[in-house]
C-alpha atoms as a PDB file:
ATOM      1  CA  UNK A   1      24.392  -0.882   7.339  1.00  0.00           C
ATOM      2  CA  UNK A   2      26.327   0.390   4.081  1.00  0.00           C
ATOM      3  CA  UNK A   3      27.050   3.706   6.166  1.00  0.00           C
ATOM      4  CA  UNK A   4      27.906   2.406   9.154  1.00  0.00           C
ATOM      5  CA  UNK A   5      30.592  -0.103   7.439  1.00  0.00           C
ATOM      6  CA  UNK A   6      31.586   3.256   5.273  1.00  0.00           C
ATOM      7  CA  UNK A   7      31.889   5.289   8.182  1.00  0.00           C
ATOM      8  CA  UNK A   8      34.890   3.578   9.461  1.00  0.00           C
ATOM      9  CA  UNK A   9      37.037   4.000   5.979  1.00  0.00           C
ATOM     10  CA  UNK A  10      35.481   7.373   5.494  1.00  0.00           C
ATOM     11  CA  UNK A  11      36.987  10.224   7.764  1.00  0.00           C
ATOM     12  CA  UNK A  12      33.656  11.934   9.711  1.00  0.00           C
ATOM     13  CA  UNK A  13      34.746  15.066   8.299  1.00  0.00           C
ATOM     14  CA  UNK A  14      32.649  13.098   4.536  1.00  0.00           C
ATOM     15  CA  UNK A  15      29.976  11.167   6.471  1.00  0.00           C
ATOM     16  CA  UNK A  16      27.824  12.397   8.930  1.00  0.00           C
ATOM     17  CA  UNK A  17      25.649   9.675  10.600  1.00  0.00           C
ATOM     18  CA  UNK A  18      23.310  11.946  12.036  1.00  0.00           C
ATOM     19  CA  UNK A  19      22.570  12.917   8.750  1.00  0.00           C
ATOM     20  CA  UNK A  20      20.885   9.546   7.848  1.00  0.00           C
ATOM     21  CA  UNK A  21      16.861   8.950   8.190  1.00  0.00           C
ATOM     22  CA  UNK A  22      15.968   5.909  10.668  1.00  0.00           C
ATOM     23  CA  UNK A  23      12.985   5.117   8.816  1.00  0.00           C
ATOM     24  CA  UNK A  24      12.103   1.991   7.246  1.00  0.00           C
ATOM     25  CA  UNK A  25       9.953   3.753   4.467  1.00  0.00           C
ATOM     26  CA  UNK A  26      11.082   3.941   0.759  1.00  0.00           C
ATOM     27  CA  UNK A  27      11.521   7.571   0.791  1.00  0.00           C
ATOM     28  CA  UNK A  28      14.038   7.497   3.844  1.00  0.00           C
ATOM     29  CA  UNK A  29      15.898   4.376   1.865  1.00  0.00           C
ATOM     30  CA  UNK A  30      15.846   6.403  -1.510  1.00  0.00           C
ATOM     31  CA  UNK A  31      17.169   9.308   1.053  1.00  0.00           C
ATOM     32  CA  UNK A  32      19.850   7.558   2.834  1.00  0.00           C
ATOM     33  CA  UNK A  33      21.317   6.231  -0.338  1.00  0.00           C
ATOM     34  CA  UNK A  34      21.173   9.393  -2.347  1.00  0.00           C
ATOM     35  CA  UNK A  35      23.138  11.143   0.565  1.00  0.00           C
ATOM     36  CA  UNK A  36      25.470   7.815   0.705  1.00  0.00           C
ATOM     37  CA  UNK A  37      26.032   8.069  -2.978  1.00  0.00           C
ATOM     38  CA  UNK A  38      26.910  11.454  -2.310  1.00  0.00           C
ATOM     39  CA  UNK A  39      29.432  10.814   0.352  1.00  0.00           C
ATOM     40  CA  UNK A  40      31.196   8.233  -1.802  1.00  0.00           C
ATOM     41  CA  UNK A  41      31.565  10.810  -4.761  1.00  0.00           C
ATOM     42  CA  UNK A  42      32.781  13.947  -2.599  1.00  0.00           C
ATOM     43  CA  UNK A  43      35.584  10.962  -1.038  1.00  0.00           C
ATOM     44  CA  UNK A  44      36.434   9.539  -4.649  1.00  0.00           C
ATOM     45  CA  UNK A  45      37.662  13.423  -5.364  1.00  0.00           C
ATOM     46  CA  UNK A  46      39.928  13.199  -2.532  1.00  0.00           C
ATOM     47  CA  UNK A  47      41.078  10.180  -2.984  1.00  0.00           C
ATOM     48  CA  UNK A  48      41.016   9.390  -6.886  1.00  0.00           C
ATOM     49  CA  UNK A  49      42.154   5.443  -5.924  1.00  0.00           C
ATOM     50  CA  UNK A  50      39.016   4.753  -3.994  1.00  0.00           C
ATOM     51  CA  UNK A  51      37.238   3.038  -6.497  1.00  0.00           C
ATOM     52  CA  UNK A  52      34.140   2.470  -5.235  1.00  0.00           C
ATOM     53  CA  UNK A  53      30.719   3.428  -6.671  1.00  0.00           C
ATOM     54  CA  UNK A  54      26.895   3.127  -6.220  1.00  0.00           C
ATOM     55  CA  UNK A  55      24.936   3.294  -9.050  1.00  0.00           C
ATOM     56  CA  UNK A  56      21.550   4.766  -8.830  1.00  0.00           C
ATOM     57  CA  UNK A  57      19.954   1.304 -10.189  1.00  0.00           C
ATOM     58  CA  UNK A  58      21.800  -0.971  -7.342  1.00  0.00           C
ATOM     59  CA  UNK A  59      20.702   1.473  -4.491  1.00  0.00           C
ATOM     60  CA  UNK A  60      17.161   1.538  -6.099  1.00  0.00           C
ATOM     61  CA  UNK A  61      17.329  -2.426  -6.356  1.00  0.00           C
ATOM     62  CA  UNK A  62      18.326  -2.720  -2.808  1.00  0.00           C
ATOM     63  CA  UNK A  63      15.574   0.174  -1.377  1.00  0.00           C
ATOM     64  CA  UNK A  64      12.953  -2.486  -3.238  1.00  0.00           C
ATOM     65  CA  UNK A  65      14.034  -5.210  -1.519  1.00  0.00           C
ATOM     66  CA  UNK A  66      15.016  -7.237  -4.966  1.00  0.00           C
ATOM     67  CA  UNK A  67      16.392 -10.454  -3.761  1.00  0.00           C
ATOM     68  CA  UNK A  68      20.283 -11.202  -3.644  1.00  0.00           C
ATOM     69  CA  UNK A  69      20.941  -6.988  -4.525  1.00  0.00           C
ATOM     70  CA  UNK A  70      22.067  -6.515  -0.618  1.00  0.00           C
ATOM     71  CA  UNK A  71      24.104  -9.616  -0.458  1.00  0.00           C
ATOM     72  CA  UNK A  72      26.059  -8.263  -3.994  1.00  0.00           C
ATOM     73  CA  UNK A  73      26.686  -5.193  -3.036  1.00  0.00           C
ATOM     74  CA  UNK A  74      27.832  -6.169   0.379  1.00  0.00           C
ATOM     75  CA  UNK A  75      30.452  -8.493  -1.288  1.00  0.00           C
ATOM     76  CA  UNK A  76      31.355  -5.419  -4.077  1.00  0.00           C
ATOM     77  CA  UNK A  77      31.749  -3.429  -0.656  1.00  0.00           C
ATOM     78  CA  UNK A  78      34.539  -6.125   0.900  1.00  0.00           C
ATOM     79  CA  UNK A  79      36.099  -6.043  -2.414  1.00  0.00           C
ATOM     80  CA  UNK A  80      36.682  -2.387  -3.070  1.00  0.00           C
ATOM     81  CA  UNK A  81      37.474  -1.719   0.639  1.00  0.00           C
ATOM     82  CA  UNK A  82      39.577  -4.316   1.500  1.00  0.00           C
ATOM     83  CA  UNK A  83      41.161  -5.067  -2.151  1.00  0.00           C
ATOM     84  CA  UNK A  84      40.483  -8.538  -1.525  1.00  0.00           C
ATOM     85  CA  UNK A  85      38.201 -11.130  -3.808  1.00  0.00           C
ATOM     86  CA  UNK A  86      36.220 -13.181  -2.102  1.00  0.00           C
ATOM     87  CA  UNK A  87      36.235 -16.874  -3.252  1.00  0.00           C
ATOM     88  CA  UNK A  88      33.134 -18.116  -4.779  1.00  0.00           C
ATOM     89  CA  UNK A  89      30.102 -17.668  -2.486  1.00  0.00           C
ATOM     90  CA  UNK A  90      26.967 -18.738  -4.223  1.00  0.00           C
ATOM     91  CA  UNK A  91      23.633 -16.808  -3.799  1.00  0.00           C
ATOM     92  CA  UNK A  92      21.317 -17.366  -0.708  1.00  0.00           C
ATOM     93  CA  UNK A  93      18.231 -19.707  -2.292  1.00  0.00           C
ATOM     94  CA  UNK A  94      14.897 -17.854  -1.339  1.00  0.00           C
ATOM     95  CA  UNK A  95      13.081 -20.835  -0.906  1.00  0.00           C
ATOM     96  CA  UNK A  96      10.091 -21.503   0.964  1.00  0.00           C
ATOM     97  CA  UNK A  97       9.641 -24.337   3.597  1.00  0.00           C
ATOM     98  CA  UNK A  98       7.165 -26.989   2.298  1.00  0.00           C
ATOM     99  CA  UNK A  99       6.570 -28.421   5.385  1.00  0.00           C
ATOM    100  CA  UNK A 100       5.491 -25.039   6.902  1.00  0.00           C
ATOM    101  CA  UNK A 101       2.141 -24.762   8.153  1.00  0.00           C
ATOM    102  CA  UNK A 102      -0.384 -22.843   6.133  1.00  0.00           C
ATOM    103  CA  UNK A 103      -0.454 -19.545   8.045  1.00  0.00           C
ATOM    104  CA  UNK A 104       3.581 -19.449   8.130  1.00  0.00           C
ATOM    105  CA  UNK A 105       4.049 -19.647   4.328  1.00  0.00           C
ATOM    106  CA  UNK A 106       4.133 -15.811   1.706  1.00  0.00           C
ATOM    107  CA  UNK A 107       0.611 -15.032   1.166  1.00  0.00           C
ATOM    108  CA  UNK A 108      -1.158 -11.782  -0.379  1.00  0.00           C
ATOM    109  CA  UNK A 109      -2.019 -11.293   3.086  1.00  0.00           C
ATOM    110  CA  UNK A 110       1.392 -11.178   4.212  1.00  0.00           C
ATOM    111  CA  UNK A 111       2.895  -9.388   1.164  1.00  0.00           C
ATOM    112  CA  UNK A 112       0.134  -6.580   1.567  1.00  0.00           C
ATOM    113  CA  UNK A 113       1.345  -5.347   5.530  1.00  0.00           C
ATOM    114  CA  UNK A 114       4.357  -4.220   3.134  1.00  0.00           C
ATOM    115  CA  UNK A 115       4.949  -0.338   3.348  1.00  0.00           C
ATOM    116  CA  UNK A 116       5.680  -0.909  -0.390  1.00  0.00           C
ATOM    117  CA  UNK A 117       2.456  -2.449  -1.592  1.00  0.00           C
ATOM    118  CA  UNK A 118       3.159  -0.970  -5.080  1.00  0.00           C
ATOM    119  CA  UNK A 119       6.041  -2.941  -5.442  1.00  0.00           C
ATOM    120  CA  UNK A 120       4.973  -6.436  -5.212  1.00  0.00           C
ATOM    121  CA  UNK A 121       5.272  -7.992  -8.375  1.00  0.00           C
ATOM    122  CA  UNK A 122       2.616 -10.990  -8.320  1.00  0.00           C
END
């Protein structure tokens, strides 16, 4: 989604979006943003007053799926691109339904059809 939103500030001559993996794994994610980050650092020495950046941590945070790491960078995104601040918008609370039925709530069960089983942190 970052490229696609990139791809219409960027001239196509930077960003290629055939160049992107359509996997879901974490080696096409870690791909996709190391060729984004790329992209955004080949632009920057064109134009010195596009001040955007993604560090290796964020696009590592986001490939993991940390929670809220999407939603900040997509609001750093609107910022640098449009030179606009958002006004206060609050985090999206992960929280789980109590009333949910017991085969709709997170279990190890669940959490282990991840592709990224080494990730999960409980």
């Amino acid at each position: 989604m970052a490229a696609e939103i990139l791809s219409r500030y960027i001239p196509k001559d930077y960003i290629d979006m055939h160049s992107f993996c359509t996997g879901t794994s974490l080696e096409n994610k870690t791909a996709n943003w190391n060729y984004l980050r790329k992209v955004v650092t080949s632009y920057k020495k064109l134009k010195p007053d596009f001040n955007l950046a993604i560090d290796e941590k964020e696009a590592q945070d986001i490939s993991y799926r940390i929670p809220n790491c999407a939603f900040k960078f997509l609001i750093k995104l609107y910022t640098e691109l449009n030179n606009k601040k958002l006004e206060e918008i609050k985090e999206p609370e992960i929280i789980e339904d109590p009333a949910a039925k017991g085969y709709e709530r997170a279990t190890i069960s669940k959490k282990m059809k991840a592709t990224d089983l080494q990730l999960i942190l409980d």
